[in-house]
PDB file of N, CA and C in Angstrom:
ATOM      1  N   UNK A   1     -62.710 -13.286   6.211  1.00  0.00           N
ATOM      2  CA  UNK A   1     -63.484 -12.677   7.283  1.00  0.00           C
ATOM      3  C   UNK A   1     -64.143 -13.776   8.102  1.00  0.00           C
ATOM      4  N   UNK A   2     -64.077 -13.758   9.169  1.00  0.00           N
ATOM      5  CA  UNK A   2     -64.165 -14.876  10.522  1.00  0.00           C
ATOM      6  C   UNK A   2     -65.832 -14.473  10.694  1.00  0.00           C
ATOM      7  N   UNK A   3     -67.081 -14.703  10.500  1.00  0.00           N
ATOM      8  CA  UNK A   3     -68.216 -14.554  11.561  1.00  0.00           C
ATOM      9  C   UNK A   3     -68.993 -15.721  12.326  1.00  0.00           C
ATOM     10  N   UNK A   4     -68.043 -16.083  12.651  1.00  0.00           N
ATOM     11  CA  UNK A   4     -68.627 -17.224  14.402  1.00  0.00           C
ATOM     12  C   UNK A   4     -68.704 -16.262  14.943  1.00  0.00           C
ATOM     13  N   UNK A   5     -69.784 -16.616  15.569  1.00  0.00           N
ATOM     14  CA  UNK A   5     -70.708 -15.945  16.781  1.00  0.00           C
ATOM     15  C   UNK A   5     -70.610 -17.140  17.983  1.00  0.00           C
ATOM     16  N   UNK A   6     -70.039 -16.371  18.771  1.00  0.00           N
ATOM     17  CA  UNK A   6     -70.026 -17.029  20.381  1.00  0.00           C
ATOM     18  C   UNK A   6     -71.108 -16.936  21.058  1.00  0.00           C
ATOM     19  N   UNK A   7     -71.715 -18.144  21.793  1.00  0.00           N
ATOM     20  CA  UNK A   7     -72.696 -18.007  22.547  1.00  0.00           C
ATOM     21  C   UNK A   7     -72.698 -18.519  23.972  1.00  0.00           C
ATOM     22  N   UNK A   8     -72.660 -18.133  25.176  1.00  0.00           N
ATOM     23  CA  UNK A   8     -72.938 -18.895  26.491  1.00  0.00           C
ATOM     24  C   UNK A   8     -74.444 -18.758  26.918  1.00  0.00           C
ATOM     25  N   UNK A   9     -74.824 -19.786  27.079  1.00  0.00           N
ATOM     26  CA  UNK A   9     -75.989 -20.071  27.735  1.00  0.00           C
ATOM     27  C   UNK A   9     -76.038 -19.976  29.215  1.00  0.00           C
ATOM     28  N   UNK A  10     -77.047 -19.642  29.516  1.00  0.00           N
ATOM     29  CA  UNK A  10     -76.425 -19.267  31.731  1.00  0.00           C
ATOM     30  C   UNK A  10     -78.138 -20.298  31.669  1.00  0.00           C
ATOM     31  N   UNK A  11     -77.885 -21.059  32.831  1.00  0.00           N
ATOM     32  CA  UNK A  11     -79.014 -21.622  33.672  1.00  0.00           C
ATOM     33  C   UNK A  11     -79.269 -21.267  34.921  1.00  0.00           C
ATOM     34  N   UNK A  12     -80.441 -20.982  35.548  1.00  0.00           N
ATOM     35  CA  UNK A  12     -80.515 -20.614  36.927  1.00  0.00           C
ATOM     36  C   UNK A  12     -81.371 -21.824  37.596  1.00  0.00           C
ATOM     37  N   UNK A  13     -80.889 -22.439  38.420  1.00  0.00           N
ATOM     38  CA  UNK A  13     -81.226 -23.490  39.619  1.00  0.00           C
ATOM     39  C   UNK A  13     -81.200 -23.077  40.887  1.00  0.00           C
ATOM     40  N   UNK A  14     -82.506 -22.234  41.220  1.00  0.00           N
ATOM     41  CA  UNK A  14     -82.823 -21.646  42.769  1.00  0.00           C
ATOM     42  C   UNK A  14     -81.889 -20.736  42.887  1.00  0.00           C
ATOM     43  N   UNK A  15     -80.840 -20.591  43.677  1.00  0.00           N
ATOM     44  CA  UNK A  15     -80.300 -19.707  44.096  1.00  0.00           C
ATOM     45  C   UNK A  15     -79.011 -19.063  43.392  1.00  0.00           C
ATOM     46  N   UNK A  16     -78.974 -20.059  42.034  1.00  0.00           N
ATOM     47  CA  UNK A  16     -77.637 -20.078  41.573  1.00  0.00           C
ATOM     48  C   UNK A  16     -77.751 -19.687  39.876  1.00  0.00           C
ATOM     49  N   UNK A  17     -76.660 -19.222  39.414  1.00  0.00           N
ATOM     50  CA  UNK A  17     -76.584 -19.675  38.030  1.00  0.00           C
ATOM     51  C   UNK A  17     -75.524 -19.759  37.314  1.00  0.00           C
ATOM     52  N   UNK A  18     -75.266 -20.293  36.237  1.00  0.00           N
ATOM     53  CA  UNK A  18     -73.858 -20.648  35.777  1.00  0.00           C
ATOM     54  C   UNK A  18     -74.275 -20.997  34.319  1.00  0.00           C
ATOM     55  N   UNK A  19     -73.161 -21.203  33.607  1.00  0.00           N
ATOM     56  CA  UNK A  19     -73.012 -21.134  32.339  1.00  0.00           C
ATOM     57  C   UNK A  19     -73.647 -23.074  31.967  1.00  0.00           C
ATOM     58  N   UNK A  20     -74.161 -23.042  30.990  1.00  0.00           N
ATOM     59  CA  UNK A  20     -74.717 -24.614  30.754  1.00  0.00           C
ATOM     60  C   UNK A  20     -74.098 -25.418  30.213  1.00  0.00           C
ATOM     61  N   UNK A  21     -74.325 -26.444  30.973  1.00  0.00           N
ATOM     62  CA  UNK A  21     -73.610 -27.661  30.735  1.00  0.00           C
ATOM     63  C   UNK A  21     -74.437 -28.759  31.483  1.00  0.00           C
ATOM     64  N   UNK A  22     -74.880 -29.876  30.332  1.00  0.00           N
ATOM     65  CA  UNK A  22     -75.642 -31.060  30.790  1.00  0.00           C
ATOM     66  C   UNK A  22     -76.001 -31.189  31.919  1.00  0.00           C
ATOM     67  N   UNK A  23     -74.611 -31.605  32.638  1.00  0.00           N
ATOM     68  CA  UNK A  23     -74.173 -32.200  34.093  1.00  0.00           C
ATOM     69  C   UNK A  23     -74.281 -31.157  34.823  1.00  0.00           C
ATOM     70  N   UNK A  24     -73.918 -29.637  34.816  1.00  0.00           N
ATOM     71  CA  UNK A  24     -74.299 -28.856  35.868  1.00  0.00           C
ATOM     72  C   UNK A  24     -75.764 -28.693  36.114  1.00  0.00           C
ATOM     73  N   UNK A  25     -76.759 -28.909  35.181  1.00  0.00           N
ATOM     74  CA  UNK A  25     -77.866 -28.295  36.075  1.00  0.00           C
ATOM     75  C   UNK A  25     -78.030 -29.662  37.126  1.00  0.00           C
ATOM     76  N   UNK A  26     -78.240 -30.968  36.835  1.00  0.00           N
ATOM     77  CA  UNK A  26     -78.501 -31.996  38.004  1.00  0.00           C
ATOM     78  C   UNK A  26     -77.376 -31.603  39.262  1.00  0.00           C
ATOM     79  N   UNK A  27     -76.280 -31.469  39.283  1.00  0.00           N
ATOM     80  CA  UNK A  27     -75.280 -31.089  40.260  1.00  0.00           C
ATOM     81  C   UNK A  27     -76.336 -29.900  41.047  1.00  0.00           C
ATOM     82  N   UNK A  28     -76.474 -28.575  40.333  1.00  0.00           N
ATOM     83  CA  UNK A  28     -77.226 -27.561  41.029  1.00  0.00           C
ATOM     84  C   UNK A  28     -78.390 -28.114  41.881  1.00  0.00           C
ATOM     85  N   UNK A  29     -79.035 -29.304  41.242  1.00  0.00           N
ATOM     86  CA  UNK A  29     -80.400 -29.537  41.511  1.00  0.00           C
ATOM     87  C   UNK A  29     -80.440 -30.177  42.689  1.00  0.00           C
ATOM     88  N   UNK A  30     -78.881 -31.513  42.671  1.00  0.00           N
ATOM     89  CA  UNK A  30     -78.668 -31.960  43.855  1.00  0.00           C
ATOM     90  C   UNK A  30     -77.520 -31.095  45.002  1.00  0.00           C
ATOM     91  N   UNK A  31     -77.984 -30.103  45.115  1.00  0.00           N
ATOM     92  CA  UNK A  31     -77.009 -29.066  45.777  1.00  0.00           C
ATOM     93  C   UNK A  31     -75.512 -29.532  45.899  1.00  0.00           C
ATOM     94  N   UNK A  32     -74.964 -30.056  44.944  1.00  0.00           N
ATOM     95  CA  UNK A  32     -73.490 -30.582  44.971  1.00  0.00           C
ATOM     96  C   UNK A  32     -72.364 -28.692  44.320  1.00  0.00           C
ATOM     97  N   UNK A  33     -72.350 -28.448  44.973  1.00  0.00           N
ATOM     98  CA  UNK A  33     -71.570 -27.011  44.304  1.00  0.00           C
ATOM     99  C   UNK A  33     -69.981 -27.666  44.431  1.00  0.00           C
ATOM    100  N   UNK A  34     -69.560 -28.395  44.878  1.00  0.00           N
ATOM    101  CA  UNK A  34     -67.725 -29.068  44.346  1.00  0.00           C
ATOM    102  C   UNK A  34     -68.046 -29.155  43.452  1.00  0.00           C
ATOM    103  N   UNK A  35     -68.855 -30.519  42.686  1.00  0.00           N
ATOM    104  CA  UNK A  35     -68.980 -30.925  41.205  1.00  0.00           C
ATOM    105  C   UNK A  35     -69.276 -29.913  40.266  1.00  0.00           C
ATOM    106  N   UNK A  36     -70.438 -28.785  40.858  1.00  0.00           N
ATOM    107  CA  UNK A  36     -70.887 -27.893  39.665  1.00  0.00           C
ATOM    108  C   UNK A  36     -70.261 -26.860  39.294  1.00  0.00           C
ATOM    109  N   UNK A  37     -68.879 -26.410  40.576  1.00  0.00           N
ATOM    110  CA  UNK A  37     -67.550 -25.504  40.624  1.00  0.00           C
ATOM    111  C   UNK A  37     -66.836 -26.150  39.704  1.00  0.00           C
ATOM    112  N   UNK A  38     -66.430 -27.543  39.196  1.00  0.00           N
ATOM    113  CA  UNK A  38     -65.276 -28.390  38.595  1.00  0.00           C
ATOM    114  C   UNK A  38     -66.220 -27.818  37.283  1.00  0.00           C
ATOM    115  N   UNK A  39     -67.265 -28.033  37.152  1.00  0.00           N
ATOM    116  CA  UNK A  39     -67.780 -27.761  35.744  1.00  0.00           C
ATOM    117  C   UNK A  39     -68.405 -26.387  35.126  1.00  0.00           C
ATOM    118  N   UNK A  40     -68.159 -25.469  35.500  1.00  0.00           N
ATOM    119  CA  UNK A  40     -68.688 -23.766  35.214  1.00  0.00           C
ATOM    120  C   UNK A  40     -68.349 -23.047  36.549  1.00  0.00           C
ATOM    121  N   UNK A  41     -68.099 -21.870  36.376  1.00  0.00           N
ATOM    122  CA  UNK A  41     -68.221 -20.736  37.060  1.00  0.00           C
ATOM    123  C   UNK A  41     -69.421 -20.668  37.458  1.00  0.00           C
ATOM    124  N   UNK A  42     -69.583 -20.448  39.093  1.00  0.00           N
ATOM    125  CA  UNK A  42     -70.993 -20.762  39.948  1.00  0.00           C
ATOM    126  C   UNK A  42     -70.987 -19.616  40.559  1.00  0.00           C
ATOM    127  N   UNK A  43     -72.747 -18.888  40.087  1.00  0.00           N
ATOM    128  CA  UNK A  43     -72.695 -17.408  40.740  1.00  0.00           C
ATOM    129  C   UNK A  43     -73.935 -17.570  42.008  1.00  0.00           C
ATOM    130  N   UNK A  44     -73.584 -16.831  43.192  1.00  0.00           N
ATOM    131  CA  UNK A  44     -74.772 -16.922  44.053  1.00  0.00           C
ATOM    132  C   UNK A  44     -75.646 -15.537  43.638  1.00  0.00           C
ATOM    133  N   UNK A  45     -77.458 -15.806  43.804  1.00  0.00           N
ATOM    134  CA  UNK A  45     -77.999 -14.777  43.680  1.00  0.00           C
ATOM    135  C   UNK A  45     -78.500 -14.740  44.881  1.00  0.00           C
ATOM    136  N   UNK A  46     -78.239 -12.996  45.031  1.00  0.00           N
ATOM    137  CA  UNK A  46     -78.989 -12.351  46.044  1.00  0.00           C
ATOM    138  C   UNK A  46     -80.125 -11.440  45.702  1.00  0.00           C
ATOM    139  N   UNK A  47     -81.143 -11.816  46.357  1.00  0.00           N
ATOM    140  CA  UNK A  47     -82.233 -10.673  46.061  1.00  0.00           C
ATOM    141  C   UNK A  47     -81.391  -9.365  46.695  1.00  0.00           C
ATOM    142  N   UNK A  48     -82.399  -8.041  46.283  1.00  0.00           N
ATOM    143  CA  UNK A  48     -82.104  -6.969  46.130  1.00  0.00           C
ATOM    144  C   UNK A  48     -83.947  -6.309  46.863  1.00  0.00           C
ATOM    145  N   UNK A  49     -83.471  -5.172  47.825  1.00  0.00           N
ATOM    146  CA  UNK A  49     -84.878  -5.198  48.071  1.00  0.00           C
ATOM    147  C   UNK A  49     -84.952  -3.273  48.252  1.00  0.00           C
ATOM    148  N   UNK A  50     -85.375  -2.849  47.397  1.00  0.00           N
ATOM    149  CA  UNK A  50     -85.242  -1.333  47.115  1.00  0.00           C
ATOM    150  C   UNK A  50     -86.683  -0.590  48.556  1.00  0.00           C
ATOM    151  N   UNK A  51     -86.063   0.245  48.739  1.00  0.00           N
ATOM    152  CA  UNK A  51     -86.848   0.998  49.952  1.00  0.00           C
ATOM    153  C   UNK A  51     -86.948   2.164  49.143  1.00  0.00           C
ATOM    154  N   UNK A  52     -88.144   3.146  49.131  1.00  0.00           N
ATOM    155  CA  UNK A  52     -88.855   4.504  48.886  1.00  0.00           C
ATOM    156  C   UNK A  52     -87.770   5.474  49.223  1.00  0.00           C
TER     157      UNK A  52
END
């Protein structure tokens, strides 16, 4: 019976977030998104703004 447990870690840097890795958060930090695309899947966040 196999129990590894998989884990991804996500980091958020301002507008962004992606799965962790050393080198991606400085890439995020220095707005380089080529380098931080070569190293994780890079998500943009959008706020969300709910009306009554």
């Amino acid at each position: 019976m196999n129990n590894t447990k998989t884990q991804t870690k996500i980091i958020r840097q301002g507008e962004y977030i992606a799965e962790k890795l050393d080198n991606l958060r400085l890439a995020l930090q220095n707005n380089d998104l080529k380098t931080a695309s070569q190293l994780a899947r890079i998500y943009h966040l959008t706020p969300v703004t709910l009306t009554a």
